[in-house]
N, C-alpha and C. Protein backbone atom coordinates (compact mmCIF):
# COMPACT_ATOMS: atom_id res chain seq x y z
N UNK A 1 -3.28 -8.53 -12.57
CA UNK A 1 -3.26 -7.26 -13.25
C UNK A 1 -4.47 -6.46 -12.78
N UNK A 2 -4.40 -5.41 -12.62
CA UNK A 2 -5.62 -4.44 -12.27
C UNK A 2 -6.36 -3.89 -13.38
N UNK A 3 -7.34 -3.93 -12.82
CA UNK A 3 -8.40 -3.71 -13.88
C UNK A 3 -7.71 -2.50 -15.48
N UNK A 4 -7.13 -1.41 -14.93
CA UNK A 4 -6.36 -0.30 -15.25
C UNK A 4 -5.35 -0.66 -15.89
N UNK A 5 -4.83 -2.30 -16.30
CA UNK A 5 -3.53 -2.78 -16.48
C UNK A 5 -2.29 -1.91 -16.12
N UNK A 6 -2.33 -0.56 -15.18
CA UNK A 6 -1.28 -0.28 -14.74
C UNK A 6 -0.55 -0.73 -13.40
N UNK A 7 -0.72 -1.71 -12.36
CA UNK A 7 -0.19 -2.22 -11.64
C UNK A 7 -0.25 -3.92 -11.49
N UNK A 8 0.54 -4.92 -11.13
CA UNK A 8 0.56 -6.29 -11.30
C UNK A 8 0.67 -6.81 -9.67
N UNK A 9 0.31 -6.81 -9.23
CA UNK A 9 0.07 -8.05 -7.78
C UNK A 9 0.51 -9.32 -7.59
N UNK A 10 0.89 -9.55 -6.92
CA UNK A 10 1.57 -10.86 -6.93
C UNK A 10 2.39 -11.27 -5.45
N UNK A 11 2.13 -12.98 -5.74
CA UNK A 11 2.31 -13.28 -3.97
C UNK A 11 3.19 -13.93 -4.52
N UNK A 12 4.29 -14.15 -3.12
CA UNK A 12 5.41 -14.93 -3.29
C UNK A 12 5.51 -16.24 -2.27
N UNK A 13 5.70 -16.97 -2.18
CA UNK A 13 5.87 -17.98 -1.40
C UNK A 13 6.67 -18.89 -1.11
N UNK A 14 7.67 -18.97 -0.25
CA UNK A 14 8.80 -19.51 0.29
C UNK A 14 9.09 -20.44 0.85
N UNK A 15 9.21 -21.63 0.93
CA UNK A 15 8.93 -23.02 2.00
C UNK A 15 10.73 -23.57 1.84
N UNK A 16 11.05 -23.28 3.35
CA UNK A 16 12.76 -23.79 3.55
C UNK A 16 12.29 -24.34 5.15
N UNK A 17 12.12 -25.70 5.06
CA UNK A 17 12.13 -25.78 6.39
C UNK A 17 13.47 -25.80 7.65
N UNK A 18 14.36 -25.35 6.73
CA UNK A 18 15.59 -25.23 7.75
C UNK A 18 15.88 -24.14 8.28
N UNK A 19 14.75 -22.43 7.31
CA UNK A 19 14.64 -22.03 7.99
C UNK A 19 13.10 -21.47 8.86
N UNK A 20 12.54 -21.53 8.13
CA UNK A 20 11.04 -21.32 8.30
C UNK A 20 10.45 -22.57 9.03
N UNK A 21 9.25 -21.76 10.38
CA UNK A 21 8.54 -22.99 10.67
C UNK A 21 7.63 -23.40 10.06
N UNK A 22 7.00 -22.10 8.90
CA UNK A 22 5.68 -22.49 8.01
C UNK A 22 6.15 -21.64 6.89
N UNK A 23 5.54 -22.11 5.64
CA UNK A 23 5.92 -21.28 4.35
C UNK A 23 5.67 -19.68 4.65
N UNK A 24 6.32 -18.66 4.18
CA UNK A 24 6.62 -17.36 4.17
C UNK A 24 5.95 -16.64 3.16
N UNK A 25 5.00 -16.00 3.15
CA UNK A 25 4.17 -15.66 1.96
C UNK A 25 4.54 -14.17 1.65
N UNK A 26 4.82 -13.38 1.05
CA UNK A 26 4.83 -12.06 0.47
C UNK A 26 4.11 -11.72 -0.22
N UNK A 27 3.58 -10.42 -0.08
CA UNK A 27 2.56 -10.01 -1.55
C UNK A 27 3.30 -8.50 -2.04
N UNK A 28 3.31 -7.94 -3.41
CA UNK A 28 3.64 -6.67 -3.54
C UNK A 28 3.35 -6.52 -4.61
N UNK A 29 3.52 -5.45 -5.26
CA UNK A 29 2.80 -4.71 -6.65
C UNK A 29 4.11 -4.15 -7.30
N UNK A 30 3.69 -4.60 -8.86
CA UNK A 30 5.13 -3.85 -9.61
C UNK A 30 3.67 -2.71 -10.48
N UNK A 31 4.32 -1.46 -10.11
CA UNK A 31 3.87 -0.50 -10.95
C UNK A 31 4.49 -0.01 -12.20
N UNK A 32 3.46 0.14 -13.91
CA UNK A 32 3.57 0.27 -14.85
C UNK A 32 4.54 1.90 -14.59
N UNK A 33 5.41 2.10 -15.53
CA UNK A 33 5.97 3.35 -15.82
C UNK A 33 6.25 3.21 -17.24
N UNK A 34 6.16 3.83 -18.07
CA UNK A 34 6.24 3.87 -19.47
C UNK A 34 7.73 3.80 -19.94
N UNK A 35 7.88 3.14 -20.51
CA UNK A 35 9.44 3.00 -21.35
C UNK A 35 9.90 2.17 -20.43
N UNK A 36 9.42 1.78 -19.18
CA UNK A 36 10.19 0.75 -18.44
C UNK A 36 9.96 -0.76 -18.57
N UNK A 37 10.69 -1.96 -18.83
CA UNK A 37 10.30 -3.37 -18.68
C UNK A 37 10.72 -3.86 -17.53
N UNK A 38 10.40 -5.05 -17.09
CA UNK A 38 10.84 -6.03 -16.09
C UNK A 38 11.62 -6.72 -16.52
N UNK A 39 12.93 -7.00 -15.86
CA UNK A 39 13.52 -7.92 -16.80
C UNK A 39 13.54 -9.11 -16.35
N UNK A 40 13.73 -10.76 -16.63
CA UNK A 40 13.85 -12.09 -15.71
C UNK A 40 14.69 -11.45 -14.81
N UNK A 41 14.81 -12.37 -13.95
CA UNK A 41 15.49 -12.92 -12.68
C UNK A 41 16.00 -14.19 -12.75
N UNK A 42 16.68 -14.26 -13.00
CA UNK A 42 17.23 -16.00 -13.06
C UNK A 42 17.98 -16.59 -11.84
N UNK A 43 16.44 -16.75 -10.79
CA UNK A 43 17.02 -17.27 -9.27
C UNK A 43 17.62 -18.95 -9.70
N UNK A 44 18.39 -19.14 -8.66
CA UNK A 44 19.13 -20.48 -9.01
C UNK A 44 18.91 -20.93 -7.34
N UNK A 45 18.48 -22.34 -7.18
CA UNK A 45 18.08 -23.26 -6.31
C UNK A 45 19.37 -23.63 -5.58
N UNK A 46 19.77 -23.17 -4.34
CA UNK A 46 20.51 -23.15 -3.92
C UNK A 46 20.38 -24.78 -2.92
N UNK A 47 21.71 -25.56 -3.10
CA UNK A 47 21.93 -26.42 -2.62
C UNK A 47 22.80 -26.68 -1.56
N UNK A 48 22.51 -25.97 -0.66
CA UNK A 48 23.51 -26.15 0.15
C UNK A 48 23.65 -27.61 1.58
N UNK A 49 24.77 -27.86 2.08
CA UNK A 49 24.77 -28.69 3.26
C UNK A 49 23.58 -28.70 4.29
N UNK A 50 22.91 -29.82 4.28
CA UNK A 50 21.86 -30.61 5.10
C UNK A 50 22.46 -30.91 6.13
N UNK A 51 21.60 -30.53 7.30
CA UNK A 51 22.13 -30.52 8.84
C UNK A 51 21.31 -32.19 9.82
């Protein structure tokens, strides 16, 4: 959170070694707007066929 509590930072990090040769890091900022929320995300762990 920024000092200002109007913007949130945050890294993401990805490790698939089937497709990545090294974990995949992202960073980005969700900016405050008033009357707006974030809502979940309900990612689901995808299982797919092993090569």
């Amino acid at each position: 959170m920024s000092e200002d509590e109007t913007r949130l930072d945050y890294e993401l990090t990805s490790t698939d070694p089937a497709v990545f040769l090294s974990p995949s890091v992202r960073t980005a900022s969700w900016v405050w707007m008033p009357g707006v929320e974030i809502e979940p995300f309900e990612c689901m762990l995808w299982e797919g066929a092993e090569d």
